[in-house]
Structure formats: structure tokens, C-alpha cells
Protein backbone atom coordinates (compact mmCIF):
# COMPACT_ATOMS: atom_id res chain seq x y z
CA UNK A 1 129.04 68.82 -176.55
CA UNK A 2 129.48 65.25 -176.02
CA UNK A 3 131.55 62.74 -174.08
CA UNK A 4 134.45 63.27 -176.66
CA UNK A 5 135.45 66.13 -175.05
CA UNK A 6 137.28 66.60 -171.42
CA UNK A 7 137.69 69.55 -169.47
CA UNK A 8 140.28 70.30 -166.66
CA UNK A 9 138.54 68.88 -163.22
CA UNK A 10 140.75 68.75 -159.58
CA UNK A 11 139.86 65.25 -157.76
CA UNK A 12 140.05 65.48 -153.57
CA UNK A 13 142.17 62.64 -152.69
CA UNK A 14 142.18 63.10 -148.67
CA UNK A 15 143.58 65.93 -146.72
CA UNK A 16 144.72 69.06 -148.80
CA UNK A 17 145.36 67.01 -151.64
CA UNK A 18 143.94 67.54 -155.26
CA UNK A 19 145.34 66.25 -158.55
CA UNK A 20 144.57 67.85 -161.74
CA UNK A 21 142.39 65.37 -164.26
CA UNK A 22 141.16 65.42 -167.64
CA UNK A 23 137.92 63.89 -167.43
CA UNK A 24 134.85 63.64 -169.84
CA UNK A 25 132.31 67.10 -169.94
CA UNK A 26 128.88 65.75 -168.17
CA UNK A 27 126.46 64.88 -171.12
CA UNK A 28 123.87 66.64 -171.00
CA UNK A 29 120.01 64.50 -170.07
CA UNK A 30 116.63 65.54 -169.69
CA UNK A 31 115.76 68.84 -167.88
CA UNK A 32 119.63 69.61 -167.42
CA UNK A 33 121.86 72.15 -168.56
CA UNK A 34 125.66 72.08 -168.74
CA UNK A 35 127.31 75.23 -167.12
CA UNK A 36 130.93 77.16 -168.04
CA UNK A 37 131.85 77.68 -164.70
CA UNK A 38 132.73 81.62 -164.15
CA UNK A 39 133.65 81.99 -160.33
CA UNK A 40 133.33 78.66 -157.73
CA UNK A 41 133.53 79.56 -154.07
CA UNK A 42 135.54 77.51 -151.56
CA UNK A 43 132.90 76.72 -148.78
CA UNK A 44 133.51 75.81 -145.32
CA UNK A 45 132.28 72.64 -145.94
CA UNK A 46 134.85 71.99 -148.22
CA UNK A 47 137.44 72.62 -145.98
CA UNK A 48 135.66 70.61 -143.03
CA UNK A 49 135.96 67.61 -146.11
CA UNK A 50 139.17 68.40 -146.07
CA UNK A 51 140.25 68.13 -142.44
CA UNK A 52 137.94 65.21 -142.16
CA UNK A 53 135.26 66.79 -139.78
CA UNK A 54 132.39 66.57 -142.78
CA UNK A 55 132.01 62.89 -144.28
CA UNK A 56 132.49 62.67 -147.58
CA UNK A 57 133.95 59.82 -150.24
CA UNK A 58 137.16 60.92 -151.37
CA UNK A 59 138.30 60.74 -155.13
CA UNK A 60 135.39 63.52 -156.01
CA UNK A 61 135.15 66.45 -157.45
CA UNK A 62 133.92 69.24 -155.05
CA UNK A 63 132.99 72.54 -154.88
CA UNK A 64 129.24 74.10 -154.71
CA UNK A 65 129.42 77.80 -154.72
CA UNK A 66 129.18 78.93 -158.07
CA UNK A 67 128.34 81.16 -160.84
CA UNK A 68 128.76 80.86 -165.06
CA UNK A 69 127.18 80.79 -168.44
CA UNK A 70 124.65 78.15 -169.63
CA UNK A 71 126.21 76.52 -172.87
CA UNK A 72 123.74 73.41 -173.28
CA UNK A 73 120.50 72.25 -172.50
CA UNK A 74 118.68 69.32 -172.28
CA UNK A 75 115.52 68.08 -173.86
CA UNK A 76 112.35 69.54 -171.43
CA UNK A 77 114.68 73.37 -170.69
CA UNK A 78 113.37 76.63 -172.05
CA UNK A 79 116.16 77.50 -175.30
CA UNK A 80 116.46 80.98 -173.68
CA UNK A 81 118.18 79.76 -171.10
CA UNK A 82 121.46 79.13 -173.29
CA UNK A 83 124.11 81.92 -173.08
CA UNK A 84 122.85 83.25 -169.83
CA UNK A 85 125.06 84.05 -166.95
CA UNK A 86 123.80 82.15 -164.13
CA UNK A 87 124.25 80.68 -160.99
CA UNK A 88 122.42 77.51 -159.31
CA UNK A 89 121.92 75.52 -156.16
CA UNK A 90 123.23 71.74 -155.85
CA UNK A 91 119.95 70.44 -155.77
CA UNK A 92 116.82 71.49 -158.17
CA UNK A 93 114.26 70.51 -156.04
CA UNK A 94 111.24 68.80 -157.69
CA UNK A 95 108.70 70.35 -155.73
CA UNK A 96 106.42 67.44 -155.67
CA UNK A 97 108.55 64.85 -152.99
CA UNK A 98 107.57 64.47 -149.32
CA UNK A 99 110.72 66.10 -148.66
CA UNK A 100 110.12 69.44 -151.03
CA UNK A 101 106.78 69.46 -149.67
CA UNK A 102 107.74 69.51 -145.57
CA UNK A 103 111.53 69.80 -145.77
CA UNK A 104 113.10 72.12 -148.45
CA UNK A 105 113.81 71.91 -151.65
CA UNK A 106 117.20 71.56 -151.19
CA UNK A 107 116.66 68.20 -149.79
CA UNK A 108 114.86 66.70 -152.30
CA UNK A 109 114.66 63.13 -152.87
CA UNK A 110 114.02 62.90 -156.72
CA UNK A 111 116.79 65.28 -157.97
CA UNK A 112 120.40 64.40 -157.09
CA UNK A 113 122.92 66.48 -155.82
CA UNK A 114 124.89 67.73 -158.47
CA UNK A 115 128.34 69.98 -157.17
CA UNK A 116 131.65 69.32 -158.88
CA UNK A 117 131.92 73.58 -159.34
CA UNK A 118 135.88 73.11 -158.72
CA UNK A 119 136.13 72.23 -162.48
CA UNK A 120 135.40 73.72 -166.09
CA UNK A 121 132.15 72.55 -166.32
CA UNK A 122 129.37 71.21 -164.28
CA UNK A 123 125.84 69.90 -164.94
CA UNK A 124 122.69 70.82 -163.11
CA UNK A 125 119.30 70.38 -163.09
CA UNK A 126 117.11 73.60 -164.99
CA UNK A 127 115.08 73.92 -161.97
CA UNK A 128 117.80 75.13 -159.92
CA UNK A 129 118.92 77.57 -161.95
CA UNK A 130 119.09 81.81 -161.57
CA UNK A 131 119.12 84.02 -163.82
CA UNK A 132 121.86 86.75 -162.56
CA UNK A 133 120.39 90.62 -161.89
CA UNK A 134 122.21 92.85 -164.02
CA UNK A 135 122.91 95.00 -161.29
CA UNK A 136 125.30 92.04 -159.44
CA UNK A 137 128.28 90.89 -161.76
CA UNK A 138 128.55 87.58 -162.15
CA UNK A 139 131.94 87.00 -159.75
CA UNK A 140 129.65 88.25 -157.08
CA UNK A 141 126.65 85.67 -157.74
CA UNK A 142 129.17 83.18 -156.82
CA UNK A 143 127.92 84.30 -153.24
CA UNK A 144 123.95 83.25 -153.32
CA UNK A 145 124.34 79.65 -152.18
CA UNK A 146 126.70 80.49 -148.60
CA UNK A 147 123.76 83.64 -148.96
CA UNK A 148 121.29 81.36 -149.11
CA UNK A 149 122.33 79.28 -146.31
CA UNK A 150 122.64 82.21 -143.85
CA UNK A 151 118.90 83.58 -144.70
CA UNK A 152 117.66 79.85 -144.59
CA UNK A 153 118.46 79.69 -141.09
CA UNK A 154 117.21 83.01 -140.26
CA UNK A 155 113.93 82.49 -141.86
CA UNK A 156 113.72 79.46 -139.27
CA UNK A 157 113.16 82.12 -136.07
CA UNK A 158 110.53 83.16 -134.66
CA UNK A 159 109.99 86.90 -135.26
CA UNK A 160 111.21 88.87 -132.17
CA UNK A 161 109.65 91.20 -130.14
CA UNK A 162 110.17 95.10 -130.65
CA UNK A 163 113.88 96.49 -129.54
CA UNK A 164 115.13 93.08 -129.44
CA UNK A 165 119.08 92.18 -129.33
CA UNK A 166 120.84 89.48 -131.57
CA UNK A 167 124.72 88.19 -130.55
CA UNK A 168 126.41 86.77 -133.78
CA UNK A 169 129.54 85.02 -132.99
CA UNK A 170 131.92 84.76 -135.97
CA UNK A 171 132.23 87.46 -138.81
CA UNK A 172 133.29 84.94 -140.95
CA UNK A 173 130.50 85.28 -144.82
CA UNK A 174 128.28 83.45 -142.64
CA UNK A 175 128.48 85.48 -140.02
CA UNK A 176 128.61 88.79 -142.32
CA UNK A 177 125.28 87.65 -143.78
CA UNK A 178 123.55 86.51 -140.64
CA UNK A 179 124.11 90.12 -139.49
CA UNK A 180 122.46 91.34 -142.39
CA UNK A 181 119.44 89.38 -142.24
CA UNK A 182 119.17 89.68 -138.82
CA UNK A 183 119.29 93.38 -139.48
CA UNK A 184 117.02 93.00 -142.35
CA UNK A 185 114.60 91.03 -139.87
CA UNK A 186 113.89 94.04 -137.94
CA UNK A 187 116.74 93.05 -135.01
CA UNK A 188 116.99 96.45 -133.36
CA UNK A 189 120.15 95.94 -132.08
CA UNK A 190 123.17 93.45 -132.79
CA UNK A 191 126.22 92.79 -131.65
CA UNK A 192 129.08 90.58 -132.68
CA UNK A 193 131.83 88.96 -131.61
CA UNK A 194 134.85 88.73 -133.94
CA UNK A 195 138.72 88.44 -132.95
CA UNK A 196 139.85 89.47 -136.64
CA UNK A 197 139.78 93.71 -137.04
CA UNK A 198 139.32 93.40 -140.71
CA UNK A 199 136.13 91.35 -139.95
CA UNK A 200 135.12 93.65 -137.37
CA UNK A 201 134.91 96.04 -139.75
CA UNK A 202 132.98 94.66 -142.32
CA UNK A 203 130.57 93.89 -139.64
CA UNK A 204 129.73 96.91 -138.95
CA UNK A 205 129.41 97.53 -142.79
CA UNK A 206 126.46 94.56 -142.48
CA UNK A 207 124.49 96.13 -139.78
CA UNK A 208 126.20 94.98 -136.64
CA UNK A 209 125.56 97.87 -134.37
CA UNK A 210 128.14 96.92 -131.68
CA UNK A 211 131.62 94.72 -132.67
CA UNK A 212 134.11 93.63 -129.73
CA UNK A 213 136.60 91.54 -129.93
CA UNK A 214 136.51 88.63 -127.06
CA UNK A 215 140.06 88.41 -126.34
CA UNK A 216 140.47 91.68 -125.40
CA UNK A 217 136.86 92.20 -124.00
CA UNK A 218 134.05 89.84 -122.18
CA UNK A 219 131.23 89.76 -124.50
CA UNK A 220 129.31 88.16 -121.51
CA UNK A 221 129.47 91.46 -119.51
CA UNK A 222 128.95 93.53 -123.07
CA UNK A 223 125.38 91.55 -123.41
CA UNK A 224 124.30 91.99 -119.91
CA UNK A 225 125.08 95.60 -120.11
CA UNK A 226 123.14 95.99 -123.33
CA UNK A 227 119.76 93.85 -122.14
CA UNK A 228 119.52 94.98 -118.41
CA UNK A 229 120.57 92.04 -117.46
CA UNK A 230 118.40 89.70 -119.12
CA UNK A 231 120.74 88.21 -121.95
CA UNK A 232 120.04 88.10 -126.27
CA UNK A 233 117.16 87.61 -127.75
CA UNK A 234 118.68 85.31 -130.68
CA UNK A 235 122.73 84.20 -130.40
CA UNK A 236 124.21 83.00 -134.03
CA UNK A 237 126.95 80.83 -133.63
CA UNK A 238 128.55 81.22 -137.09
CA UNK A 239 131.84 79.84 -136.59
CA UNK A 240 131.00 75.51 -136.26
CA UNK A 241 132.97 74.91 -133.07
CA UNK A 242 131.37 73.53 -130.80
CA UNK A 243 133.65 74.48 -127.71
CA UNK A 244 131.65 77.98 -128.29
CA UNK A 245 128.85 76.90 -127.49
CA UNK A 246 128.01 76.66 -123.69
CA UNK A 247 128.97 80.02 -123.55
CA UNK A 248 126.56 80.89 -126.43
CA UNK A 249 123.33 79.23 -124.31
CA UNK A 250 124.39 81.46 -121.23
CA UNK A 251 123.98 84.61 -123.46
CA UNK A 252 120.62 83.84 -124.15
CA UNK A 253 117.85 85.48 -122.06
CA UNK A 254 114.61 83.54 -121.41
CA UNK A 255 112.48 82.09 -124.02
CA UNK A 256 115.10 83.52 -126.27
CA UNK A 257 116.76 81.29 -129.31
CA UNK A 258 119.87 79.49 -130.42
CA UNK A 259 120.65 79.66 -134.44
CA UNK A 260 123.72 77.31 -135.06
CA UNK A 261 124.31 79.03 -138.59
CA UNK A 262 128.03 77.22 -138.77
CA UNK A 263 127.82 73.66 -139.82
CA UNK A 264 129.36 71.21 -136.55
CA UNK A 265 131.49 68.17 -136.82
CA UNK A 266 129.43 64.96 -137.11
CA UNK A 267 130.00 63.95 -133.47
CA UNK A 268 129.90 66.58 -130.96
CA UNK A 269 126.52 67.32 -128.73
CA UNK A 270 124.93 70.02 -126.95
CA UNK A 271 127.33 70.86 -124.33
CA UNK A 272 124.45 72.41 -121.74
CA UNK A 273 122.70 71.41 -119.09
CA UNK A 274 119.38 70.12 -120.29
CA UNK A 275 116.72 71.32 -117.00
CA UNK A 276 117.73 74.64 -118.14
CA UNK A 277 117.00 74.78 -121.62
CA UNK A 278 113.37 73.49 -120.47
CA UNK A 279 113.23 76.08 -117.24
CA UNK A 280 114.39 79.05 -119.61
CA UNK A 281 111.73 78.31 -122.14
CA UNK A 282 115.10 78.16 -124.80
CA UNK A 283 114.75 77.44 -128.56
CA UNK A 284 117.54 76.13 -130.86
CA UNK A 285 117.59 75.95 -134.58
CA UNK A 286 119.92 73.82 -136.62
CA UNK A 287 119.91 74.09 -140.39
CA UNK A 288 121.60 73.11 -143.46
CA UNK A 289 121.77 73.98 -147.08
CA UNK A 290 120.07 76.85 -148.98
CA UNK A 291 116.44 75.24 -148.14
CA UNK A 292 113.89 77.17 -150.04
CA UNK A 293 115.33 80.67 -149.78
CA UNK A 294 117.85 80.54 -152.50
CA UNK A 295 116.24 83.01 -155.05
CA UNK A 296 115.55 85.60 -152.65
CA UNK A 297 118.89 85.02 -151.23
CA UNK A 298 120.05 85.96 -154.79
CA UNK A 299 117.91 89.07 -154.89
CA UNK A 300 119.30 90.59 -151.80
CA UNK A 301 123.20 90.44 -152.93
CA UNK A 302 123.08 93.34 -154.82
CA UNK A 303 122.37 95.67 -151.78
CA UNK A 304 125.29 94.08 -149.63
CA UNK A 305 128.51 95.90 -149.35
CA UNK A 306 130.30 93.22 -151.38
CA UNK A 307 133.42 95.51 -152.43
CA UNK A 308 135.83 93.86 -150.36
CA UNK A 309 134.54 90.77 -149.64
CA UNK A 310 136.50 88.12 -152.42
CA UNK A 311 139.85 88.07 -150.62
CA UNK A 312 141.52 86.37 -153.67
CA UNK A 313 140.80 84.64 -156.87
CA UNK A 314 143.40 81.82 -157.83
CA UNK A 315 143.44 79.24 -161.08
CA UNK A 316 142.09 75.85 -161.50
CA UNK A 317 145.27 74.53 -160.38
CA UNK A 318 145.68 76.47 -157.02
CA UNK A 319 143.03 74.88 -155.31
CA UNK A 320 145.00 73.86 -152.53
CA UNK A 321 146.15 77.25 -151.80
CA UNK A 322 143.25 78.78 -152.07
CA UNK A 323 141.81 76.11 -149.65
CA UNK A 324 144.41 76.49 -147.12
CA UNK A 325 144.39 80.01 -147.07
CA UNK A 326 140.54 80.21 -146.54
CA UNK A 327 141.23 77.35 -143.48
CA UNK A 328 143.81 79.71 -142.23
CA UNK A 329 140.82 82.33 -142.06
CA UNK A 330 143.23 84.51 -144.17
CA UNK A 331 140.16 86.64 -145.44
CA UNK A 332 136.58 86.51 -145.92
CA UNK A 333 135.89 84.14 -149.02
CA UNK A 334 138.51 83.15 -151.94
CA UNK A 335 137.40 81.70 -155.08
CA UNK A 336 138.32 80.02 -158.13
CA UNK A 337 138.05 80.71 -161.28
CA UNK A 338 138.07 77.42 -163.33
CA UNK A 339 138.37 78.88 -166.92
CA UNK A 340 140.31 81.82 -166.40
């Protein structure tokens, strides 16, 4: 392919607005490949962009959650990499910069970020790349960077002690997959806090052991039952607002920790009371991005109860429905598919 051709491609131009362009398919350079783009999830982050609580230039092409087929390479990528059904992370980190070395590879400083899934095509770098399990179809795969994300924070905790007790607030994906890897962790017992039934649900489904919902019932009185007293272990805030929060630290027993798995408006602080997050011995962990955990992340999708979890799948051109529908929290994840 070359820049002769176009593809279809919608452009953000501010609030809910796209507008459907023809522009040029990315050339192909050194250690790239060009991707058919199969499935391309709408992220929270996208619709933060879109309410203008993430910054981001406007007049792009976004979108970062996504599966397809490789139909080019560059010079320096294996040849058996063409025709596979893939997906990939944003960034392929290089592995050698100070940031892949202490940070994560997803925060590299050599390799660009390359998104731009909510079109026909997209070009990433090789290294990023993952070959999809034939036991996980390839709508499904669509799932390993939000996946990703969720287990990136996890991996950031300490390991609790035996018959500890994890709070996750939100059954949003996030949520749904912090539960899991909580579970996964060796969390003895969770519980999680989610007004939405069908969400409830699914919780349970992930390995949530206990699911209320807080408008009807006081999860504050539900944890103190549940720990004698002494509050969670870990609390997940997996929803990004941060008017949840206070009420997230008082759940927490001593020396216990904070995972703010939701992604926060640039802006808001801590809303606690800083003596006793040094007296309670309390640990919080921000994080962002699939970090280094993106392949394993992959690996585990296939024993997830994923049957119900793509609430819809809309065209190219219904971006803006599907985006407002996800910001309505109308379901659990809706996705495009560019080339359908």
C-alpha cells in the first residue's frame, strides 16, 4: 500500500463531534506494520477527551482499544507476521530507554504513541504487537489493552496477607477486571459496590464475592461488618470521580492500600486529611496505561466470562452514538467496527 490510497478515518473536532474523512493509509517505515482494524473499543478516556476532562489536541483521530489483521510490514518485521489477526498496545516500547527500563514500556520515550484505532487502518510499531490465542476470537481481543490497564495497576500492590478483603467501587470493564485480578491475586474475599443490577451481576460472574448497591445500602457498614471492624485491605476506585474518594480512604483499614484504577480529571487532589494517611500507615497507587503487563493481560481473556460483555457494535460512522451511549453508562463496553 502506499499514500495513493485513503481509507475512511472519523476526526474529533471538540465535544461529541466527529466528521467522517478520507485521509491517506499510514505508509508503512521501519519496524512497523500497517493493521486492518477488526473491532476498536471506545475507552473511557475517549469519552473524558470528549467532555474535556482528559487533555488532548482536537482535530485527531482517536481510539486505542483494538484488534485486526496485519496486511503490511516494514523493513526490520518478521514476514510471518502478515495475515495474522492481532491486536497491539499504543506504544511498542523499546526496551532499552530510561523510561522502559524504570517506568514501563508503555511509556517509552523512543517509540511514539501510535492510536488512531477509530479508522480503517492504523500503523504500529512490530514490537507491540500480539499474536491472538485461538481460543479468544478476535472481537474479544479488542479487550487486552482496558485488560491490561486493570492488571497493571494490580500488579502495583503489595501482596496481602491471608483472608484479606478488597472493596472495588465501580463495575464498570475496569472494575469487572480489577475484580478478577484481585480474585486471581489470591483476595479471599471482595466486595463491590455497583448501582447498575446488570453490572452487579456480572460482578459476581468476575469473582466479586459480595455486590450491594450503595443507594439502597451503606457499603460503609457492609465493610465493617465483613472485617470486624477494621476496614479493606485494598479499595479500587474504578469509576474516576473523584467526589468518591474520601469515602474510599475511610474504608481502608490500617496499613491497608488505595488503587485509583479509574483515570481522574487533570485537576482534582486527594480530598483526605493528610496526618491520617501517615498515622494509618495508608498506601495509594495511581497508574496509567497497560505498563508492562499487556501480554499476560492478553493471555488471561480467554478464561473471563466475556459472553455478555460487548453491549453493542456500531459502524465507522456511528461513532458518536456509540460514544454517547458508553458516557451514558448504557452497558459495559461498545465497539466499533471500522471495516464492517
Amino acid at each position: 500500500m502506499t499514500e495513493t490510497y485513503s481509507m475512511k478515518a472519523m476526526t474529533w473536532r471538540g465535544g461529541n463531534n466527529f466528521t467522517s474523512d478520507q485521509v491517506n493509509i499510514p505508509s508503512v517505515i521501519d519496524n512497523t506494520c500497517l493493521i486492518e482494524i477488526d473491532t476498536a473499543g471506545i475507552c473511557g478516556t475517549d469519552i473524558h477527551i470528549t467532555q474535556g476532562l482528559f487533555p488532548s489536541p482536537e482535530n485527531v483521530v482517536l481510539g486505542h482499544e483494538f484488534s485486526g489483521k496485519v496486511v503490511e510490514v516494514g523493513k526490520g518485521v518478521d514476514k510471518n507476521l502478515l495475515y495474522q489477526s492481532i491486536t497491539a498496545q499504543p506504544v511498542g516500547g523499546c526496551g532499552a530507554c530510561e523510561n522502559c527500563k524504570k517506568w514501563s514500556l508503555s511509556h517509552c520515550e523512543k517509540n511514539q504513541r501510535r492510536a488512531g484505532a477509530f479508522s480503517e487502518y492504523v500503523l504500529v510499531d512490530a514490537k507491540g504487537t500480539y499474536i491472538i490465542p485461538d481460543n479468544l476470537n478476535i472481537e474479544n481481543a479488542a479487550l487486552t489493552e482496558p485488560a491490561a490497564c486493570s492488571l497493571s495497576c494490580v500488579e502495583m500492590l503489595r501482596k496481602p496477607l491471608s483472608k484479606s478483603t478488597a472493596v472495588v467501587i465501580g463495575n464498570g470493564l475496569l472494575g469487572l477486571l480489577t475484580i478478577y485480578f484481585l480474585k486471581h491475586m489470591g483476595i479471599d474475599k471482595i466486595i463491590s459496590s455497583e448501582i447498575a443490577q446488570s453490572r452487579r451481576s456480572l460482578a459476581k460472574k468476575f469473582g466479586s464475592d459480595i455486590t450491594i448497591d450503595p443507594s439502597t445500602t451503606d457499603l460503609a457498614e457492609v465493610v465493617k461488618a465483613e472485617t470486624n471492624g477494621y476496614g479493606a485491605d485494598i479499595v479500587a476506585e474504578a469509576v474516576g470521580n473523584p467526589n468518591v474518594i474520601k469515602s474510599c480512604f475511610d474504608l481502608i483499614r490500617p496499613r491497608g492500600q488505595m488503587l485509583l484504577v479509574g483515570v481522574h480529571p487533570k485537576g482534582s487532589y486527594l480530598p483526605f486529611d493528610l496526618y491520617d494517611l501517615h498515622f494509618n500507615e495508608i498506601s495509594i497507587f495511581g497508574a496509567f496505561g497497560a505498563g508492562n503487563s499487556f501480554e499476560r493481560a492478553l493471555n488471561h481473556l480467554p478464561n473471563m466470562p466475556l459472553e455478555t460483555i460487548i453491549s453493542g457494535r456500531y459502524p465507522l460512522d456511528e461513532l458518536a452514538v456509540a460514544v454517547e451511549k458508553s458516557a451514558n453508562a448504557e452497558g459495559i463496553k461498545f465497539v466499533i467496527g471500522p471495516n464492517d
